[in-house]
C-alpha atoms as a PDB file:
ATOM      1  CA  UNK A   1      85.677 120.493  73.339  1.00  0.00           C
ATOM      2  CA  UNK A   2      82.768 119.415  75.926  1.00  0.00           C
ATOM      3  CA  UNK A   3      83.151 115.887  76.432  1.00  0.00           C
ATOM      4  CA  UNK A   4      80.647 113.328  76.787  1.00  0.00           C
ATOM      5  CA  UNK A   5      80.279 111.841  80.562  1.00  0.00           C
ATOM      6  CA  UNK A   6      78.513 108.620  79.260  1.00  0.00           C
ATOM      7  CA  UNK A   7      77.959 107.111  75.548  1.00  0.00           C
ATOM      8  CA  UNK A   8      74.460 105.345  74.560  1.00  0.00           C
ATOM      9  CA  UNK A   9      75.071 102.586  72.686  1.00  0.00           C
ATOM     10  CA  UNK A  10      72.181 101.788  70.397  1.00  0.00           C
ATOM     11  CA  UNK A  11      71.645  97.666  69.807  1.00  0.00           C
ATOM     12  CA  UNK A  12      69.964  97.097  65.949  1.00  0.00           C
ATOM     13  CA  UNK A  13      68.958  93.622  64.796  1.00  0.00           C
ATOM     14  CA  UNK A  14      67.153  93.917  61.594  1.00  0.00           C
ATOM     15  CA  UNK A  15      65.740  97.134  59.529  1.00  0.00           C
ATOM     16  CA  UNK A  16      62.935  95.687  57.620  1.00  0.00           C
ATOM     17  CA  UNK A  17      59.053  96.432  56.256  1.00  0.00           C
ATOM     18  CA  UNK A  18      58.573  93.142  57.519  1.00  0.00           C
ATOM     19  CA  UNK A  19      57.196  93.469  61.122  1.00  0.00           C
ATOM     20  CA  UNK A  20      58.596  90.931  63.899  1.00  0.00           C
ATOM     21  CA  UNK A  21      60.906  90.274  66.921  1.00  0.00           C
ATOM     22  CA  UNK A  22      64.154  92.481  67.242  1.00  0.00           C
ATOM     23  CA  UNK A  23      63.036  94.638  64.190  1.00  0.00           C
ATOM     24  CA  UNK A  24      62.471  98.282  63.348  1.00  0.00           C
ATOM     25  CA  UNK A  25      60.663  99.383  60.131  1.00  0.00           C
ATOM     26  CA  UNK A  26      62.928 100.922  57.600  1.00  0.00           C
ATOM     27  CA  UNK A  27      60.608 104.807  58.067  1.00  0.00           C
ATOM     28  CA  UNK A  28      61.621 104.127  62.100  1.00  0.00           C
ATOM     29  CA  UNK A  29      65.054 103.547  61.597  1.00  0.00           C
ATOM     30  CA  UNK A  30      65.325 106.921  58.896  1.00  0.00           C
ATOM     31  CA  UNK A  31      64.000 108.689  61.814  1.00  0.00           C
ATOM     32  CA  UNK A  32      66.372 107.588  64.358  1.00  0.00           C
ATOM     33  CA  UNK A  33      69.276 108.865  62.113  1.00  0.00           C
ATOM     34  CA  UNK A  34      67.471 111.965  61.083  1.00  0.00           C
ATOM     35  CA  UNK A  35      66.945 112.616  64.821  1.00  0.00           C
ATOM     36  CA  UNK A  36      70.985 111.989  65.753  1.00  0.00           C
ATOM     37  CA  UNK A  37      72.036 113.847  62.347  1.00  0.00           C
ATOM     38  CA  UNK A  38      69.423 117.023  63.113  1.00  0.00           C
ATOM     39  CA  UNK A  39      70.148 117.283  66.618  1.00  0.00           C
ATOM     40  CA  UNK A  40      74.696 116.949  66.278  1.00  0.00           C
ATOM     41  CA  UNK A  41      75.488 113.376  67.650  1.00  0.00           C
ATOM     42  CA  UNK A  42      78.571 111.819  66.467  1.00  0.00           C
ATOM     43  CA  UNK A  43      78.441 107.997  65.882  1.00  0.00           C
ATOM     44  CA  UNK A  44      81.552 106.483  67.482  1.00  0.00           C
ATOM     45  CA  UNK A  45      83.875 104.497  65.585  1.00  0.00           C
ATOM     46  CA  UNK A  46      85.273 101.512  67.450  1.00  0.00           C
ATOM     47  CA  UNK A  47      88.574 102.629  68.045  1.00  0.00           C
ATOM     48  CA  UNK A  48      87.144 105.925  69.543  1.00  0.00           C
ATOM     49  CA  UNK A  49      84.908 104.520  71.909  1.00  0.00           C
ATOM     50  CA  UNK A  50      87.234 102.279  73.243  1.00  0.00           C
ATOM     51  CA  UNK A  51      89.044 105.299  73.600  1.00  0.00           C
ATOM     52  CA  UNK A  52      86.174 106.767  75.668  1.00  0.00           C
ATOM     53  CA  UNK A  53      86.576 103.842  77.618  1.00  0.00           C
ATOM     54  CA  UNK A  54      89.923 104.636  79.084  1.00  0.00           C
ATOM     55  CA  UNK A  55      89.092 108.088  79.658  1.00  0.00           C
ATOM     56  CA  UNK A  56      90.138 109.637  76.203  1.00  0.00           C
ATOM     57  CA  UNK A  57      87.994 112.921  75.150  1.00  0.00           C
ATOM     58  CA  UNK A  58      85.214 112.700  72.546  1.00  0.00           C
ATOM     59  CA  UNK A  59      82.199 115.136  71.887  1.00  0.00           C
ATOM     60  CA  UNK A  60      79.639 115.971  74.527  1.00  0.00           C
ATOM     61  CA  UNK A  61      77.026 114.129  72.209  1.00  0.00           C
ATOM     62  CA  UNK A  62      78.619 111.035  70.818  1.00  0.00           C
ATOM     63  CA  UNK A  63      77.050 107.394  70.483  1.00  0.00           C
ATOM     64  CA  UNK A  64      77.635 104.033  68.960  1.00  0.00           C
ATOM     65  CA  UNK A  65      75.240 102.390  66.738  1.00  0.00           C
ATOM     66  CA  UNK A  66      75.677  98.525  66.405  1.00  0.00           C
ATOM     67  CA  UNK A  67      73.871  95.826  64.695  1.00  0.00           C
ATOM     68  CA  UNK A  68      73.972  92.291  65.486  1.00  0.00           C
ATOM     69  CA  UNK A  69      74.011  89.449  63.005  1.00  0.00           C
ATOM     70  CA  UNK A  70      74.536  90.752  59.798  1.00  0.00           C
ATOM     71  CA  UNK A  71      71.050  90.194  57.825  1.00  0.00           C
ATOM     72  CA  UNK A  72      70.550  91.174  54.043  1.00  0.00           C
ATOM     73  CA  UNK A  73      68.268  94.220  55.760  1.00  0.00           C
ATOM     74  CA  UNK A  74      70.960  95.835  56.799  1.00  0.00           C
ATOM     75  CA  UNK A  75      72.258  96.312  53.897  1.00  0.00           C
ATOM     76  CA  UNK A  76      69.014  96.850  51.778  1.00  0.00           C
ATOM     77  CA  UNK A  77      67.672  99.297  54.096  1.00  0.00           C
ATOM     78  CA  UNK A  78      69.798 100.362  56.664  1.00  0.00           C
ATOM     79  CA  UNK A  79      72.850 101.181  54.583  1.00  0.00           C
ATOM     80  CA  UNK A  80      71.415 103.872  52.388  1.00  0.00           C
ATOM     81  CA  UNK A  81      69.926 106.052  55.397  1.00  0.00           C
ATOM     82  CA  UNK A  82      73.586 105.642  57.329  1.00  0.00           C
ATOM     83  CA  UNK A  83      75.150 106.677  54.031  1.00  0.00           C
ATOM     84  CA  UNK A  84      72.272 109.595  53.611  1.00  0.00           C
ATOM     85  CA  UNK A  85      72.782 111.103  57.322  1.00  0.00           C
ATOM     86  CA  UNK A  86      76.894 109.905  57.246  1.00  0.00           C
ATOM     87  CA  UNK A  87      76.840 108.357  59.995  1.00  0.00           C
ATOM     88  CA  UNK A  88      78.968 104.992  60.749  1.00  0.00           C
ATOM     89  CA  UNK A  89      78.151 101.667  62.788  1.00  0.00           C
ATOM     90  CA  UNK A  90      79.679  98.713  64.047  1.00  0.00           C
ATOM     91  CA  UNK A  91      78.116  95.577  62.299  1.00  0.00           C
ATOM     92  CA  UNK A  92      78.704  92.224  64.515  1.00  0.00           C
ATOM     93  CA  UNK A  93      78.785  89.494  61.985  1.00  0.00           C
ATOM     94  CA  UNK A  94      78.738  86.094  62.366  1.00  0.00           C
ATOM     95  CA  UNK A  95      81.739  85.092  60.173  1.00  0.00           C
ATOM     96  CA  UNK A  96      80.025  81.597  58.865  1.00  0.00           C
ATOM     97  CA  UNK A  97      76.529  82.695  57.437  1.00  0.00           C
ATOM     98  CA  UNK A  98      78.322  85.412  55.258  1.00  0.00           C
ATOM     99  CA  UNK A  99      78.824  83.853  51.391  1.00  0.00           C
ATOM    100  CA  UNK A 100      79.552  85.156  48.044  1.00  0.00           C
ATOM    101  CA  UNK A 101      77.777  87.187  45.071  1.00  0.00           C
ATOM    102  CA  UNK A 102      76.929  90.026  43.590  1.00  0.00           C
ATOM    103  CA  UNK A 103      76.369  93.294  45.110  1.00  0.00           C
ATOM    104  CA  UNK A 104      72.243  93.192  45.766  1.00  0.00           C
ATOM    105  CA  UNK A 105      69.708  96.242  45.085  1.00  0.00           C
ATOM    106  CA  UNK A 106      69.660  98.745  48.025  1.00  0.00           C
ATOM    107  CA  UNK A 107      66.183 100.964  48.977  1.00  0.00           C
ATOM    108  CA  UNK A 108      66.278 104.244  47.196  1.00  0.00           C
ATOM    109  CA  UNK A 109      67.988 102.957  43.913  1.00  0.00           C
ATOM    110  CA  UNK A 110      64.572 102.615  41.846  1.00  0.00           C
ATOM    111  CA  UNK A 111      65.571  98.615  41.652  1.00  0.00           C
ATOM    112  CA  UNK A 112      63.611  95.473  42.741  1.00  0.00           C
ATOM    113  CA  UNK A 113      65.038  94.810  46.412  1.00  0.00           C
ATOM    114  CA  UNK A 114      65.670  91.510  47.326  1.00  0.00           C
ATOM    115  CA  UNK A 115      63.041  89.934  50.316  1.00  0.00           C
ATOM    116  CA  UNK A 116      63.954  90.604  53.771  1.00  0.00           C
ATOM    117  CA  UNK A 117      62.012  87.594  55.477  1.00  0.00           C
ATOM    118  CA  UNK A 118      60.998  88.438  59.878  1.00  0.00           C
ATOM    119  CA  UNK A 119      63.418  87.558  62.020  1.00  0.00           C
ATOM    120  CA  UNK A 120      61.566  83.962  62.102  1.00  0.00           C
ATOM    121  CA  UNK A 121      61.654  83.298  58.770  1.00  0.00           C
ATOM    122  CA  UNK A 122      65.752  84.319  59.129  1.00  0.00           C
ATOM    123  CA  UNK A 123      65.852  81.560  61.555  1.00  0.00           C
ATOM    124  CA  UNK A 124      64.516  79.052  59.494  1.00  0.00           C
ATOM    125  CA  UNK A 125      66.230  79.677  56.218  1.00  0.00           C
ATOM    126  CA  UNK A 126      69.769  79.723  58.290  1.00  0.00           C
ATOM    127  CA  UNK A 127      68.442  76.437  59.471  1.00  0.00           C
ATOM    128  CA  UNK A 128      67.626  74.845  56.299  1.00  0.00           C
ATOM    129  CA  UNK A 129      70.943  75.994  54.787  1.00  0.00           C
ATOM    130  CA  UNK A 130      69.255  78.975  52.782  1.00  0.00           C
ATOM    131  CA  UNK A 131      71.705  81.674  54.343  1.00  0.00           C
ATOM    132  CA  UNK A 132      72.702  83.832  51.519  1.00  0.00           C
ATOM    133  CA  UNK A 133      68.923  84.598  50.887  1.00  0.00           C
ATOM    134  CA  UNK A 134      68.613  86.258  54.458  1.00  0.00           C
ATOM    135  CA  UNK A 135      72.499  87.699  54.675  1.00  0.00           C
ATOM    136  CA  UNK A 136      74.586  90.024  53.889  1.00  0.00           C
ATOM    137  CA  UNK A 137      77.236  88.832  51.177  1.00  0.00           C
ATOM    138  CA  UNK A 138      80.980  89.389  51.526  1.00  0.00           C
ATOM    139  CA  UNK A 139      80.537  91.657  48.462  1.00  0.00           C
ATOM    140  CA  UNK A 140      78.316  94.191  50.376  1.00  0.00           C
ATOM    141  CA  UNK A 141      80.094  94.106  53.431  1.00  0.00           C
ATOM    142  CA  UNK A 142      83.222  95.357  51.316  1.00  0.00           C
ATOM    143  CA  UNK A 143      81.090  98.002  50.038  1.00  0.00           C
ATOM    144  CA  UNK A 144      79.256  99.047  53.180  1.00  0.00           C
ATOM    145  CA  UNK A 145      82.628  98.738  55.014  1.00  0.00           C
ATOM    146  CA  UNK A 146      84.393 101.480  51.801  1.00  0.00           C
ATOM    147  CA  UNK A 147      81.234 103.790  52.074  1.00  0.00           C
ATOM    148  CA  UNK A 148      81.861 104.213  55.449  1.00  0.00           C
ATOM    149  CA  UNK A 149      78.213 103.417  57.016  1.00  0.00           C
ATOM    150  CA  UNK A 150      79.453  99.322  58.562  1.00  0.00           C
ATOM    151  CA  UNK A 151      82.561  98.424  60.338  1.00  0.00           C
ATOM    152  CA  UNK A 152      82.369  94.695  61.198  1.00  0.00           C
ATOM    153  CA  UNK A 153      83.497  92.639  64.239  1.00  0.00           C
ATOM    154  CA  UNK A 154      82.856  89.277  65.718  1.00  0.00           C
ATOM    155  CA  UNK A 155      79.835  87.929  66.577  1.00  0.00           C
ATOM    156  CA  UNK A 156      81.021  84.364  66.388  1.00  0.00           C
ATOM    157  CA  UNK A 157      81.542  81.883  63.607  1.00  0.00           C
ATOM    158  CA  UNK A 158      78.228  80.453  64.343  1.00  0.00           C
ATOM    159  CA  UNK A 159      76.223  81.654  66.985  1.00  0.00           C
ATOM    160  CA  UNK A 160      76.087  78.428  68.307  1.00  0.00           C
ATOM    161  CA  UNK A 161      75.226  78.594  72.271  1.00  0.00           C
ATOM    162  CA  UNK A 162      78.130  76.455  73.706  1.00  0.00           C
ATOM    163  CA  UNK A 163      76.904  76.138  77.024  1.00  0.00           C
ATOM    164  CA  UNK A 164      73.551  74.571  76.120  1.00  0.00           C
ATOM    165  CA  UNK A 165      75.354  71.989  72.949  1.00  0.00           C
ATOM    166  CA  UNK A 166      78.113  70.917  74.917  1.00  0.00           C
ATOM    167  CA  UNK A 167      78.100  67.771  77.898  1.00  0.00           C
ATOM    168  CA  UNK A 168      80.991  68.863  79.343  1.00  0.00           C
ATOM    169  CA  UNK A 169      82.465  72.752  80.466  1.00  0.00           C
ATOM    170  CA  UNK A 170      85.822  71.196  78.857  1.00  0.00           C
ATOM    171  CA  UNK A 171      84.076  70.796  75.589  1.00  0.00           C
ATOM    172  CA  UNK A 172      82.144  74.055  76.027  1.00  0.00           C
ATOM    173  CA  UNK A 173      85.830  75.963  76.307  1.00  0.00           C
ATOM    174  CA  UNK A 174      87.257  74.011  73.333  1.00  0.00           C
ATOM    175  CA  UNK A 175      84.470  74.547  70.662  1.00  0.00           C
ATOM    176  CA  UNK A 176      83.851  78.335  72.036  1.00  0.00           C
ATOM    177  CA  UNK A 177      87.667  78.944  71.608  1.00  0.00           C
ATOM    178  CA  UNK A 178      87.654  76.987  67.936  1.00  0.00           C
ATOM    179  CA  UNK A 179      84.562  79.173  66.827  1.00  0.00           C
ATOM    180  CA  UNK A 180      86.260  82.221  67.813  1.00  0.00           C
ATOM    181  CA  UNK A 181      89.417  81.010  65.843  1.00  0.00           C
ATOM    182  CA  UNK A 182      87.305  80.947  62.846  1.00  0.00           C
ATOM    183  CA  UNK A 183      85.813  83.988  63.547  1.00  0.00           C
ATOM    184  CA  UNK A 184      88.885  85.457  63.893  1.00  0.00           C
ATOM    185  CA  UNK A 185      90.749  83.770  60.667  1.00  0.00           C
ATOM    186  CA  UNK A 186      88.073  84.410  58.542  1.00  0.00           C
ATOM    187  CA  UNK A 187      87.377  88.300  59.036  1.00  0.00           C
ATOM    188  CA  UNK A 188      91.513  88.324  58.804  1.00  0.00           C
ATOM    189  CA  UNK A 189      91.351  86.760  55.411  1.00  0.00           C
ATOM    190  CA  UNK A 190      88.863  88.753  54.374  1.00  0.00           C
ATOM    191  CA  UNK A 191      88.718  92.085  55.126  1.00  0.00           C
ATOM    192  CA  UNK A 192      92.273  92.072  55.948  1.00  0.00           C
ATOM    193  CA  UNK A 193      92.109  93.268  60.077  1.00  0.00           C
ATOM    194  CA  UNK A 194      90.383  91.631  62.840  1.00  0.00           C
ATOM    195  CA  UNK A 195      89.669  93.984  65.974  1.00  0.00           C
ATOM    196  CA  UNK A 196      89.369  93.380  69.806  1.00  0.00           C
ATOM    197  CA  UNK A 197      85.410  93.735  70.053  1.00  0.00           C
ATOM    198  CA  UNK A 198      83.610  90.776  70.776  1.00  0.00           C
ATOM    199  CA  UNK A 199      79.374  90.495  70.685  1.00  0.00           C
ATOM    200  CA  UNK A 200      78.039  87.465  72.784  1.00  0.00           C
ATOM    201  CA  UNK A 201      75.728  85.537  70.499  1.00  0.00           C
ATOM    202  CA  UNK A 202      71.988  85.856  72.336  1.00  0.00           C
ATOM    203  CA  UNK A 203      73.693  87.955  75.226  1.00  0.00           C
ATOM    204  CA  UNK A 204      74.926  85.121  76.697  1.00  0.00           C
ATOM    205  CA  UNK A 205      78.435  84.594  78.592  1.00  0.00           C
ATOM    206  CA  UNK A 206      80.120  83.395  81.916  1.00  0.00           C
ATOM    207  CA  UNK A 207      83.292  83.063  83.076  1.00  0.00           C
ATOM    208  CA  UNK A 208      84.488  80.678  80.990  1.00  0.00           C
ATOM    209  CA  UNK A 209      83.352  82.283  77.681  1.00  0.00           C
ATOM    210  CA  UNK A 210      85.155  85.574  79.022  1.00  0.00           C
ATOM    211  CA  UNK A 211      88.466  83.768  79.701  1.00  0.00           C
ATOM    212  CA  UNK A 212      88.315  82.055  76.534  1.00  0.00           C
ATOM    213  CA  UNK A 213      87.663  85.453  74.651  1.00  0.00           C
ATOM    214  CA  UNK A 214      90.341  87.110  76.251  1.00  0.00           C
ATOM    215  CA  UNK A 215      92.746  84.080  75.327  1.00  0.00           C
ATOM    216  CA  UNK A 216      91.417  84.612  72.027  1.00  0.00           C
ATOM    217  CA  UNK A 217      92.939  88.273  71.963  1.00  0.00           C
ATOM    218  CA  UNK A 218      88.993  89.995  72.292  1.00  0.00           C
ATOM    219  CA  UNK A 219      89.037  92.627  74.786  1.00  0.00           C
ATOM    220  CA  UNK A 220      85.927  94.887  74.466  1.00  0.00           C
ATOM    221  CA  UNK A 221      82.651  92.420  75.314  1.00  0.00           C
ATOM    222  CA  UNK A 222      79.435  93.731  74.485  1.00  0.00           C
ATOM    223  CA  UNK A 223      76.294  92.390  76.032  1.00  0.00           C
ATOM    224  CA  UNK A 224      72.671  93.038  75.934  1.00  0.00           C
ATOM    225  CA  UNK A 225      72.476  94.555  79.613  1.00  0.00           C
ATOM    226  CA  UNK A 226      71.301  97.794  80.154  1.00  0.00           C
ATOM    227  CA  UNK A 227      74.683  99.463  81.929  1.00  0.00           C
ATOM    228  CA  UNK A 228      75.377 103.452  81.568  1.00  0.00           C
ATOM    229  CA  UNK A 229      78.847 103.446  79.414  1.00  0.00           C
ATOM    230  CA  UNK A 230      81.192 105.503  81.113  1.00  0.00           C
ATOM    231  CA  UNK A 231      85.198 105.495  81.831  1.00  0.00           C
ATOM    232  CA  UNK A 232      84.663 103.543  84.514  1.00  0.00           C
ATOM    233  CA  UNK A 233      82.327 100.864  82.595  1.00  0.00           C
ATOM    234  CA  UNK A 234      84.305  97.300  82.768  1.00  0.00           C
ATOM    235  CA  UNK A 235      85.271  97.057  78.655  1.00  0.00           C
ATOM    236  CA  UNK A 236      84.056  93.273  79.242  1.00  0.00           C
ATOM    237  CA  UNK A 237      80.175  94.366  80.164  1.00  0.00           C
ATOM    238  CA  UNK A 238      79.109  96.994  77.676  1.00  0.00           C
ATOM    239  CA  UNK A 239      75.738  98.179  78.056  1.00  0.00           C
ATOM    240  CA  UNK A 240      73.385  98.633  75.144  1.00  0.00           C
ATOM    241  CA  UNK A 241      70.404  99.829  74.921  1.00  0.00           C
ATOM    242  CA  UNK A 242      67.433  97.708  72.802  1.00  0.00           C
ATOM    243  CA  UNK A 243      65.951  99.603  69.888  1.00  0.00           C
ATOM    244  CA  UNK A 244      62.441  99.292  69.416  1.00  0.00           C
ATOM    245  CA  UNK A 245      60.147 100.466  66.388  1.00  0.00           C
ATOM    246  CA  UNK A 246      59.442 104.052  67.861  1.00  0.00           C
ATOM    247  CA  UNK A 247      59.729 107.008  66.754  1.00  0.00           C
ATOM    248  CA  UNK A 248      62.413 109.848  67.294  1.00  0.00           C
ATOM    249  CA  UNK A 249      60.597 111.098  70.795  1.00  0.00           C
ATOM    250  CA  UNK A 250      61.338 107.425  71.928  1.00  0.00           C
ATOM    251  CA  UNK A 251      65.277 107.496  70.972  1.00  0.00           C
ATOM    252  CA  UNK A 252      65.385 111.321  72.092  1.00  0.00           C
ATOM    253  CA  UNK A 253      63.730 110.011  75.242  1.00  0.00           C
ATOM    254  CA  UNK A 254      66.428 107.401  75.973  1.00  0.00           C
ATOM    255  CA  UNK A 255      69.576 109.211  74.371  1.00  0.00           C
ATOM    256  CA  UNK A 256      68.986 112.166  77.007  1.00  0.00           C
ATOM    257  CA  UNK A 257      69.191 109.324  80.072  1.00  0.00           C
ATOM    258  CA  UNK A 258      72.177 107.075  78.722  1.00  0.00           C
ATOM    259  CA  UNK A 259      74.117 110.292  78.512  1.00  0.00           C
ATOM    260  CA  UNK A 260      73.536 111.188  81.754  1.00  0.00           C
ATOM    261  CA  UNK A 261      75.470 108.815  84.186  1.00  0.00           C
ATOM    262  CA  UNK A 262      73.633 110.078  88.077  1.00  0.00           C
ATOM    263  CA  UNK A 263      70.211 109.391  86.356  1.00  0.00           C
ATOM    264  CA  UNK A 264      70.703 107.218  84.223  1.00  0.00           C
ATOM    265  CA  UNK A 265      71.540 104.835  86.689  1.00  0.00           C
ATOM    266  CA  UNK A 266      68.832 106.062  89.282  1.00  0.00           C
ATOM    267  CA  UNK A 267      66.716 105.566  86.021  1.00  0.00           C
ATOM    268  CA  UNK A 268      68.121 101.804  85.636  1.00  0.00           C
ATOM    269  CA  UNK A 269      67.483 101.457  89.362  1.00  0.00           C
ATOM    270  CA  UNK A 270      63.526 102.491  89.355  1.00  0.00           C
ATOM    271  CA  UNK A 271      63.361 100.295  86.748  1.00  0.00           C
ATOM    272  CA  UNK A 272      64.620  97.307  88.933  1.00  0.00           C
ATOM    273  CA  UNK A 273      67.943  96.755  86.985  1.00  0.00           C
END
């Protein structure tokens, strides 16, 4: 088998018709997974890019789709075209904003779909306590998670920033290691496994947050830097690369760089990373 030198990994917020920040229309994200389906790229489970990681085999073209969050968009509109093209992601959720319900309308079922608010309006119904109107329910991460298209990890408890809430770096480490507790507990109780991989909410971590993680029993970090993933990538600083509502030339553009490690990272360098 020809093995892959380097693995894109592919960062996805929401899937939406609703233009805004950190989104990609639901006819840009079918032609992303057309493009990897037509053209033989294997999405990565978890366990096999971590794998990768420590110099394990896997095919020549392989990548790892993520999302971050876990909005109700993802499951409206992004599940059916993973499930259409079979190919799997890894869904970071934050544990506290998922409640329960009934299993909502997906695209392509001739149903009314539920409304996917913009990211902003996201914001502001988590903020007035509206949550289960903007995210995914624990009834449709079961079901994503059986069909095979989500596999969910942390992404916190509650994406709270620590380092900006708390007065003290003491307090900072306590409620940081208490959130990932909860994280951790409540995936456990609920989908019956907790794994190793760890999103930063907004990107963000230091040395502290790292040392509480890894306390915590997390041991694959992923970040929003732009790093070529290779064996010898740290499994603490996990490049990915930010989607953006283009069309397949624009992922075929970037997937033939982040598989390349020399220019990829003369690529990153040009750019001033």
């Amino acid at each position: 088998m020809a093995r892959a030198e380097a693995v894109p990994v592919l960062m996805y917020h929401h899937v939406s018709p609703n233009p805004g920040l950190v989104t990609v229309s639901p006819e840009t994200f079918d032609a992303h997974m057309n493009w990897l389906a037509r053209n033989g790229w294997h999405a990565l489970r978890a366990d096999e890019f971590a794998s990768f990681l420590v110099g394990k085999p896997v095919p020549k073209k392989s990548v790892l789709i993520t999302f971050d969050d876990g909005y109700l968009d993802n499951w409206v509109y992004a599940h059916p075209v993973l499930q259409r093209y079979g190919l799997t992601s890894l869904l970071f959720t934050i544990s506290g904003w998922i409640g329960d319900g009934g299993v909502r309308a997906v695209a392509g079922q001739g149903q009314p779909l539920p409304a996917t608010p913009d990211h902003n309006g996201c914001k502001q119904a988590v903020a007035d306590g509206r949550t289960d109107q903007v995210m995914m329910r624990w009834s449709e991460i079961e079901a994503a998670r059986a069909a095979g298209t989500f596999e969910f990890h942390s992404h916190t408890h509650s994406h709270a920033r620590w380092d900006k809430l708390c007065a003290s770096r003491e307090e900072k480490r306590d409620r940081l290691a208490a959130d990932l507790a909860a994280s951790r507990n409540t995936l456990q109780q609920r989908l019956g496994a907790v794994s190793d991989h760890l999103c930063w909410p907004q990107g963000y971590f230091d040395d502290d947050y790292r040392e509480v993680a890894r306390a915590a029993g997390f041991r694959h970090f992923y970040t929003v830097d732009k790093h070529i993933n290779t064996t010898d990538t740290d499994r603490e600083l996990i490049g990915r690369i930010v989607t953006k509502d283009r069309r397949d030339s624009w992922l075929a553009q970037r997937m033939w760089i982040y598989r390349r490690p020399r220019l990829g990272a003369l690529y990153l360098a040009l750019r001033g990373k």
